[in-house]
PDB file of N, CA and C in Angstrom:
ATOM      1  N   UNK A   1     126.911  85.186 109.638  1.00  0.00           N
ATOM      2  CA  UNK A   1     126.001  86.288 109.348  1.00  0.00           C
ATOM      3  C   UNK A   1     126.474  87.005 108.088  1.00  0.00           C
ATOM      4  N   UNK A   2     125.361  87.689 107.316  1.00  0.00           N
ATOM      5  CA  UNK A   2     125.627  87.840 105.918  1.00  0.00           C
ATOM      6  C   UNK A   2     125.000  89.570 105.964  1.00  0.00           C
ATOM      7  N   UNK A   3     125.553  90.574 105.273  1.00  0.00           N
ATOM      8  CA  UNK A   3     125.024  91.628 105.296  1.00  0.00           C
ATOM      9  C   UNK A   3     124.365  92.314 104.417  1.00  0.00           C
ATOM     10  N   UNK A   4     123.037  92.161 103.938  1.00  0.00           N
ATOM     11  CA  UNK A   4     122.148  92.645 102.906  1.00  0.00           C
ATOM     12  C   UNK A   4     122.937  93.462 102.132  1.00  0.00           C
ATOM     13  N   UNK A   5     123.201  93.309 100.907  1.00  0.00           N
ATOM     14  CA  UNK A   5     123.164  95.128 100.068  1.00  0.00           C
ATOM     15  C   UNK A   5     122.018  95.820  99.728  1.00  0.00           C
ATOM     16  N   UNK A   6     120.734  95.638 100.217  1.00  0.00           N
ATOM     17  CA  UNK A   6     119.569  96.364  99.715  1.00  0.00           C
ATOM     18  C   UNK A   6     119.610  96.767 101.400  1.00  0.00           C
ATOM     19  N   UNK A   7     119.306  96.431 102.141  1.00  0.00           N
ATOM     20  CA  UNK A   7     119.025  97.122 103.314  1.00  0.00           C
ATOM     21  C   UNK A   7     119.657  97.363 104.548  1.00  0.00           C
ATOM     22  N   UNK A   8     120.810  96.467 104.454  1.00  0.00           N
ATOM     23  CA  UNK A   8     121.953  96.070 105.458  1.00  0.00           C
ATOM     24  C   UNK A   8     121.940  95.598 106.619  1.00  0.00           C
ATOM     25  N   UNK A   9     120.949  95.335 106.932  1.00  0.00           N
ATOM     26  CA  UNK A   9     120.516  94.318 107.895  1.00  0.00           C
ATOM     27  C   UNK A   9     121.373  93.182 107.814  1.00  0.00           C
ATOM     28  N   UNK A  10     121.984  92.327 109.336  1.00  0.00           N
ATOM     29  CA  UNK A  10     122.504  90.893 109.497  1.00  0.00           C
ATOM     30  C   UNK A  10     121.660  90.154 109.417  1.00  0.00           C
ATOM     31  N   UNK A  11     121.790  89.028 108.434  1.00  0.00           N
ATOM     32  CA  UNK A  11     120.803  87.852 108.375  1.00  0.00           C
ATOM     33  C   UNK A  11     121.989  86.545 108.052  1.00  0.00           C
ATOM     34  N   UNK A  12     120.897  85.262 108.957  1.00  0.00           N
ATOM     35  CA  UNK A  12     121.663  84.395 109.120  1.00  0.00           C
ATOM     36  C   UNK A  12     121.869  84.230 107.483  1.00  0.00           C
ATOM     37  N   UNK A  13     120.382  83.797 106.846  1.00  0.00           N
ATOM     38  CA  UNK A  13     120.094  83.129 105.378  1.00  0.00           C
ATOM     39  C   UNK A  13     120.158  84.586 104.508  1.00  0.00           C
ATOM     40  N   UNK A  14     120.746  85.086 103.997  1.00  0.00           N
ATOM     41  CA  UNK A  14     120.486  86.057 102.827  1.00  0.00           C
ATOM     42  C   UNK A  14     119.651  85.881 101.532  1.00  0.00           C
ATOM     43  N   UNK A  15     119.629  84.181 101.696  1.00  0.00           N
ATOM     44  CA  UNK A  15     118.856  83.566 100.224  1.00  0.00           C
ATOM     45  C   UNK A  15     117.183  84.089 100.437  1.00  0.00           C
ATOM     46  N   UNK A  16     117.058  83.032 101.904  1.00  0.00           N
ATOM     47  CA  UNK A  16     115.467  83.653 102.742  1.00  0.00           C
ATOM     48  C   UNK A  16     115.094  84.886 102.592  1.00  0.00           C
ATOM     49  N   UNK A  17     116.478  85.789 102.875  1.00  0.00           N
ATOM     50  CA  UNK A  17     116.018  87.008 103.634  1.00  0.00           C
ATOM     51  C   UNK A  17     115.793  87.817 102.170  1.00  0.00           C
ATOM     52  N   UNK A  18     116.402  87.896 101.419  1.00  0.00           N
ATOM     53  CA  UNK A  18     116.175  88.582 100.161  1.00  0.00           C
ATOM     54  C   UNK A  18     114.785  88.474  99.283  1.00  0.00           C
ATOM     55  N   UNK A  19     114.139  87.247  99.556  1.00  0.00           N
ATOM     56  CA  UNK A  19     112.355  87.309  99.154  1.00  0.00           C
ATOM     57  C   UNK A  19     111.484  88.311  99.608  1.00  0.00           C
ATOM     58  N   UNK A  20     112.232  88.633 100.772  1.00  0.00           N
ATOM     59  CA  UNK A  20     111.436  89.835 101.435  1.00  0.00           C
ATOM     60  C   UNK A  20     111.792  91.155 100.778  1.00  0.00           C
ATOM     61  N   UNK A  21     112.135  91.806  99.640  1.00  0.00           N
ATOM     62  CA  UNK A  21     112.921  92.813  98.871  1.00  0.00           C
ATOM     63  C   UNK A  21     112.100  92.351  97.661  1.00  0.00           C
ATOM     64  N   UNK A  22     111.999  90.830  96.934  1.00  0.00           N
ATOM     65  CA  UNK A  22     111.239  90.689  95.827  1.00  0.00           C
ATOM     66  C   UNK A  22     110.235  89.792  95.890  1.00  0.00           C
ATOM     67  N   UNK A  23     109.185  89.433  96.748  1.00  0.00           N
ATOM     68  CA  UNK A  23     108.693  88.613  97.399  1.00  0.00           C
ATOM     69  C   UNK A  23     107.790  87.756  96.118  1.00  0.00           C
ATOM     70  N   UNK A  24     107.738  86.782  96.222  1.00  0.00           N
ATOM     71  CA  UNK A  24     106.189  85.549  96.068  1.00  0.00           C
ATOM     72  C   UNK A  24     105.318  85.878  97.218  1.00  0.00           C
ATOM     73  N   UNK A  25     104.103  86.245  96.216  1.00  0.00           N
ATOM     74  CA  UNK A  25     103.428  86.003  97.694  1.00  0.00           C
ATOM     75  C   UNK A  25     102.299  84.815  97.562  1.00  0.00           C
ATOM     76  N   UNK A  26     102.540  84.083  98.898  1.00  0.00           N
ATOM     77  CA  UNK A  26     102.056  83.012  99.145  1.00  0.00           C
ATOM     78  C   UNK A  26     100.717  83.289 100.333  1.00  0.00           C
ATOM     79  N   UNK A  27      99.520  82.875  99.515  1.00  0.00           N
ATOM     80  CA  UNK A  27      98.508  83.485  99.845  1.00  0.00           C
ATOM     81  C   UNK A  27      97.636  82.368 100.838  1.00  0.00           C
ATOM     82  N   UNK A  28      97.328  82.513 102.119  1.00  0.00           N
ATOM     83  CA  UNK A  28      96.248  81.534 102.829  1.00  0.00           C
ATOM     84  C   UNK A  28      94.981  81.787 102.576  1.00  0.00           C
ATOM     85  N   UNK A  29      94.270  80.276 102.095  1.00  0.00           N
ATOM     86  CA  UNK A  29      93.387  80.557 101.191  1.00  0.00           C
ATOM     87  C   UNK A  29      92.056  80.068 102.188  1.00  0.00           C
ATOM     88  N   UNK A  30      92.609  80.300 103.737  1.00  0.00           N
ATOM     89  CA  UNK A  30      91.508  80.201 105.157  1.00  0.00           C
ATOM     90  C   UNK A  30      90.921  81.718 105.164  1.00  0.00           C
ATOM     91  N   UNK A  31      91.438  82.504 105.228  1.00  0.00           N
ATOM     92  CA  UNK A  31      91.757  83.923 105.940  1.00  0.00           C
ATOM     93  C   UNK A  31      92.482  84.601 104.653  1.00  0.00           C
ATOM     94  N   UNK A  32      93.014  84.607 103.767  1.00  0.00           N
ATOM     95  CA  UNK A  32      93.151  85.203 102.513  1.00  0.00           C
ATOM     96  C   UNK A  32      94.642  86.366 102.826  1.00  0.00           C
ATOM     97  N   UNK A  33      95.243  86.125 103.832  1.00  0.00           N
ATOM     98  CA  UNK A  33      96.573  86.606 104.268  1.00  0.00           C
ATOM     99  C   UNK A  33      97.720  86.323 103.304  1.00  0.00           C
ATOM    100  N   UNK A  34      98.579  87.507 102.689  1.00  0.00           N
ATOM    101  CA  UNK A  34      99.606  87.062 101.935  1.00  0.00           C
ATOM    102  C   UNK A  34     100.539  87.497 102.810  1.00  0.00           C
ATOM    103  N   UNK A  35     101.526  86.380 102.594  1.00  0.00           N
ATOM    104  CA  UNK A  35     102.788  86.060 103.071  1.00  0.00           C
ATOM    105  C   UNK A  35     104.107  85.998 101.971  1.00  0.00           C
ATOM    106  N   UNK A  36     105.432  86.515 102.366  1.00  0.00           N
ATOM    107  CA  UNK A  36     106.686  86.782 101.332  1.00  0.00           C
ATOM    108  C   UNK A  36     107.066  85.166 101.408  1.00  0.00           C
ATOM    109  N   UNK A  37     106.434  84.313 102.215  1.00  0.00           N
ATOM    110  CA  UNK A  37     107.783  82.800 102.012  1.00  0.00           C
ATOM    111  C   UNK A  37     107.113  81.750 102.622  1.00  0.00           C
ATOM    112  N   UNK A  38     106.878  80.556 101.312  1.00  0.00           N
ATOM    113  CA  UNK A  38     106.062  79.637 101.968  1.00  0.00           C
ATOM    114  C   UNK A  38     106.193  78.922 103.242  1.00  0.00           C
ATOM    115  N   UNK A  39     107.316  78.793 103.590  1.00  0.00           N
ATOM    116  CA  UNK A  39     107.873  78.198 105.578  1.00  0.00           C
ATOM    117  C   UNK A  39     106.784  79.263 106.300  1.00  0.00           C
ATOM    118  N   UNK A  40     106.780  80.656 105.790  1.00  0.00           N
ATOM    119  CA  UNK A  40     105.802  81.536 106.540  1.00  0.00           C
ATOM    120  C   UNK A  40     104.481  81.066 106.782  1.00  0.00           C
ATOM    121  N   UNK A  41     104.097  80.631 105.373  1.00  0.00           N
ATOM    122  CA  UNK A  41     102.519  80.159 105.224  1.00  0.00           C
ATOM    123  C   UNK A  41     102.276  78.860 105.979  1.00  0.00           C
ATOM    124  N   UNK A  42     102.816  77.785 105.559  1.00  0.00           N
ATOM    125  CA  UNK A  42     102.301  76.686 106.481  1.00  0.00           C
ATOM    126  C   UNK A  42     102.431  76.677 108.116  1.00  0.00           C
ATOM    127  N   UNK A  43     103.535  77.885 108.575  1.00  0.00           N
ATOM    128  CA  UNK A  43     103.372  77.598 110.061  1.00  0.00           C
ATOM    129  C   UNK A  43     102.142  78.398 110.660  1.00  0.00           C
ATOM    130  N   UNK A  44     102.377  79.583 109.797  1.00  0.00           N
ATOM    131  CA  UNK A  44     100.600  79.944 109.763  1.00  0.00           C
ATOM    132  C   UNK A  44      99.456  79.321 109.598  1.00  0.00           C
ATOM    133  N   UNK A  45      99.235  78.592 109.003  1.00  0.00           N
ATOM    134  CA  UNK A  45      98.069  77.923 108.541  1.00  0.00           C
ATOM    135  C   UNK A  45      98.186  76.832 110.189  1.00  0.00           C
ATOM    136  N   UNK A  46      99.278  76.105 110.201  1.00  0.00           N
ATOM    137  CA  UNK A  46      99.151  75.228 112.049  1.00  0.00           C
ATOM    138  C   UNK A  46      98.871  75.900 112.945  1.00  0.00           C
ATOM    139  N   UNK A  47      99.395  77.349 112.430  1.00  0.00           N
ATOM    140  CA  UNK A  47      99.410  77.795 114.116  1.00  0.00           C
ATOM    141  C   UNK A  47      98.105  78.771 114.275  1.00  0.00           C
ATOM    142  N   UNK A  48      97.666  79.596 113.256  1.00  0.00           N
ATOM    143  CA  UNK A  48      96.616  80.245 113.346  1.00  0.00           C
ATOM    144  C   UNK A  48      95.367  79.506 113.165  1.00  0.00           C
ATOM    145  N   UNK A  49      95.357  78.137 111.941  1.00  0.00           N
ATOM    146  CA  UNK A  49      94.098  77.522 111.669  1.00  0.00           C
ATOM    147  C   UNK A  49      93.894  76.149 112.581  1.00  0.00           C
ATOM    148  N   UNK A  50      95.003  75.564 112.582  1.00  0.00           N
ATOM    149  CA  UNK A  50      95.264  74.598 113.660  1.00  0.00           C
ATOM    150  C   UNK A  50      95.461  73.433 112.651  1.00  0.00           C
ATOM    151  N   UNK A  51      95.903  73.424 111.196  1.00  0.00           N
ATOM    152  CA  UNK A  51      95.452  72.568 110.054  1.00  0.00           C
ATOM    153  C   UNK A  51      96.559  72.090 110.168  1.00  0.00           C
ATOM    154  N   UNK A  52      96.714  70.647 110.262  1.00  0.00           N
ATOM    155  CA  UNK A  52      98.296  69.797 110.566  1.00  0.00           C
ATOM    156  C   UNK A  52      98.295  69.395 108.456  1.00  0.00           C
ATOM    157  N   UNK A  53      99.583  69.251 108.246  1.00  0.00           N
ATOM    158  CA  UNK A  53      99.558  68.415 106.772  1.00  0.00           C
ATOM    159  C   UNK A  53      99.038  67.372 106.479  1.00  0.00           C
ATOM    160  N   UNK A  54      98.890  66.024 107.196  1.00  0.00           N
ATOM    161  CA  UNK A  54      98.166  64.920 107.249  1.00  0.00           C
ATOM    162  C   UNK A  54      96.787  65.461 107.103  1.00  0.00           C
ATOM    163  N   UNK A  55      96.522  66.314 107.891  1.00  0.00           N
ATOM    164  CA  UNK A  55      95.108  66.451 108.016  1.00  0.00           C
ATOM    165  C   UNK A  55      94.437  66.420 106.800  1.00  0.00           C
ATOM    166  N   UNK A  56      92.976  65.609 107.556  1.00  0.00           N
ATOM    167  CA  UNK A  56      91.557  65.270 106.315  1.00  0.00           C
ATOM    168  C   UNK A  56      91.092  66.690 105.976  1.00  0.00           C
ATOM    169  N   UNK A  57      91.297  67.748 106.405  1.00  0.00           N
ATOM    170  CA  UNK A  57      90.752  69.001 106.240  1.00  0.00           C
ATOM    171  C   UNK A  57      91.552  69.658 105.153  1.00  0.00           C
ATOM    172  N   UNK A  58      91.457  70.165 104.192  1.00  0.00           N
ATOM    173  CA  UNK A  58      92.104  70.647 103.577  1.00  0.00           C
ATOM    174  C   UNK A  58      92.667  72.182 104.019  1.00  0.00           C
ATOM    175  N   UNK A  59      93.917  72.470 103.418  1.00  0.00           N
ATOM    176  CA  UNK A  59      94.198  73.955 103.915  1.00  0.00           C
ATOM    177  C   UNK A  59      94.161  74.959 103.223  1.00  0.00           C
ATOM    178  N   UNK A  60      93.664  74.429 102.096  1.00  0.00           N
ATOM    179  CA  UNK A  60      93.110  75.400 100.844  1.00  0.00           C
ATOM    180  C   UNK A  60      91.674  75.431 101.094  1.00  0.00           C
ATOM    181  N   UNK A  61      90.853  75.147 101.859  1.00  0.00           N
ATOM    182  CA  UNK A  61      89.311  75.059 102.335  1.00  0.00           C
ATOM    183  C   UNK A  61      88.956  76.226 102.891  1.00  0.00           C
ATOM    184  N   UNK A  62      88.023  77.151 102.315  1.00  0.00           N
ATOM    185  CA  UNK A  62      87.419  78.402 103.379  1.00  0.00           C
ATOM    186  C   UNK A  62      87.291  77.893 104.671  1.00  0.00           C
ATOM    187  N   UNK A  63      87.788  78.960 105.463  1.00  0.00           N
ATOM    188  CA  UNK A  63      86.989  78.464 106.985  1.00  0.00           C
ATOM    189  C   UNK A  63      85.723  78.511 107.303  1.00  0.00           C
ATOM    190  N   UNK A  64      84.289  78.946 106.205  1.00  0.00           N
ATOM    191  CA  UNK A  64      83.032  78.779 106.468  1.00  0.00           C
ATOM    192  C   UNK A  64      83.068  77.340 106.560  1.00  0.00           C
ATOM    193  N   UNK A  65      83.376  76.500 105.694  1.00  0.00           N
ATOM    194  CA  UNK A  65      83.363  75.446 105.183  1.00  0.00           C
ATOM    195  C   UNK A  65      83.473  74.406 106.102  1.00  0.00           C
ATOM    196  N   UNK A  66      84.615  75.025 106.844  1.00  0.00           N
ATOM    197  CA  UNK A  66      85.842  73.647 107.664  1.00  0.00           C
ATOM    198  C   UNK A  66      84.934  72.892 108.794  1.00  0.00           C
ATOM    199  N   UNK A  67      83.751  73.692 109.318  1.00  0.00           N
ATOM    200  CA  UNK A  67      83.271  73.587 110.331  1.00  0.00           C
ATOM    201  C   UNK A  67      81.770  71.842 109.916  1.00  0.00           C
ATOM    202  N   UNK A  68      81.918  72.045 108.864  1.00  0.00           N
ATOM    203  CA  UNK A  68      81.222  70.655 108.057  1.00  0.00           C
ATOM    204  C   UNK A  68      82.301  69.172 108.314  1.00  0.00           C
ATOM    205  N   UNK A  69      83.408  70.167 108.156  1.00  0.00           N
ATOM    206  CA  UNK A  69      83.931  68.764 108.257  1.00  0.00           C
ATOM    207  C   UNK A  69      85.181  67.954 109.429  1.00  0.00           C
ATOM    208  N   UNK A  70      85.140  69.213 110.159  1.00  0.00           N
ATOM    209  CA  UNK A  70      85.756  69.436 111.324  1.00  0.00           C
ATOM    210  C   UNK A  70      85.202  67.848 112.505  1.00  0.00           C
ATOM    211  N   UNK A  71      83.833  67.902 112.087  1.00  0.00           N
ATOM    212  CA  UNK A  71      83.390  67.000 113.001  1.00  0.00           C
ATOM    213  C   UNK A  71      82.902  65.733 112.609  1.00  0.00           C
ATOM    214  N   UNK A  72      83.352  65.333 111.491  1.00  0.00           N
ATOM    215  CA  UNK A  72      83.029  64.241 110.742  1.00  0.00           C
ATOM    216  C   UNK A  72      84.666  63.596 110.711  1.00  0.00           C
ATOM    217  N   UNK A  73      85.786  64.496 110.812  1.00  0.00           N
ATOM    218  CA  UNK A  73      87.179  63.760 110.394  1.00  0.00           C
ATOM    219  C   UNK A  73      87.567  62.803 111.399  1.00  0.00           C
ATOM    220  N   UNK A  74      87.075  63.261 112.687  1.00  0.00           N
ATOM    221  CA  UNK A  74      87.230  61.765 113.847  1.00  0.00           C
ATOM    222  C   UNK A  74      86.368  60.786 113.694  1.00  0.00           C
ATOM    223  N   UNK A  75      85.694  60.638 112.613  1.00  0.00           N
ATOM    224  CA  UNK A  75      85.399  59.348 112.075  1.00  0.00           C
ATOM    225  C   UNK A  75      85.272  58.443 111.555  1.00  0.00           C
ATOM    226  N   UNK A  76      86.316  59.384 110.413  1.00  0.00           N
ATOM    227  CA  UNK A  76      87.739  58.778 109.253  1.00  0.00           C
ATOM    228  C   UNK A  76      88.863  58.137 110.133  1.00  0.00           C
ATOM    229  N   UNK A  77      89.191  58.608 111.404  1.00  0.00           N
ATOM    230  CA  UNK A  77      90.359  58.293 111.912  1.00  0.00           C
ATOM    231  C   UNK A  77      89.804  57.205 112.704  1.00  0.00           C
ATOM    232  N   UNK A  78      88.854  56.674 113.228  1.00  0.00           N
ATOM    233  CA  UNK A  78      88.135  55.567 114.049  1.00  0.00           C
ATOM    234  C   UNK A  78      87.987  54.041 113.234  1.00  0.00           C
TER     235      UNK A  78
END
């Protein structure tokens, strides 16, 4: 465990944890949510959109959109 000098908080990663002090923000472009750290964004995007990486759906795709092709991708995979 490592002890911030900006806020002093214990963190395992200090490298991680310090984006959150000068962040990137990494923006979901379903729902338009910014996030400080891309590991943040893609488990978001699985876990809130349900969008795996393989997937035929893109995860840069509005969610008006997804619903066109939501039901056509099990017939790419057939």
């Amino acid at each position: 465990m490592e002890c911030c000098k900006v806020c002093g908080k214990s963190v395992a990663n200090i490298k991680k944890h310090m984006k959150s002090h000068n962040p990137d923000k990494h923006v979901c472009h379903i729902c338009m949510i910014s996030l400080t750290r891309s590991d943040n964004l893609k488990r978001h995007i699985k876990l809130k959109h349900g969008v795996r990486e393989n997937s035929l759906i893109s995860p840069f795709m509005r969610m008006e959109h997804k619903h066109f092709l939501a039901k056509s991708e099990s017939a790419y995979l057939t």
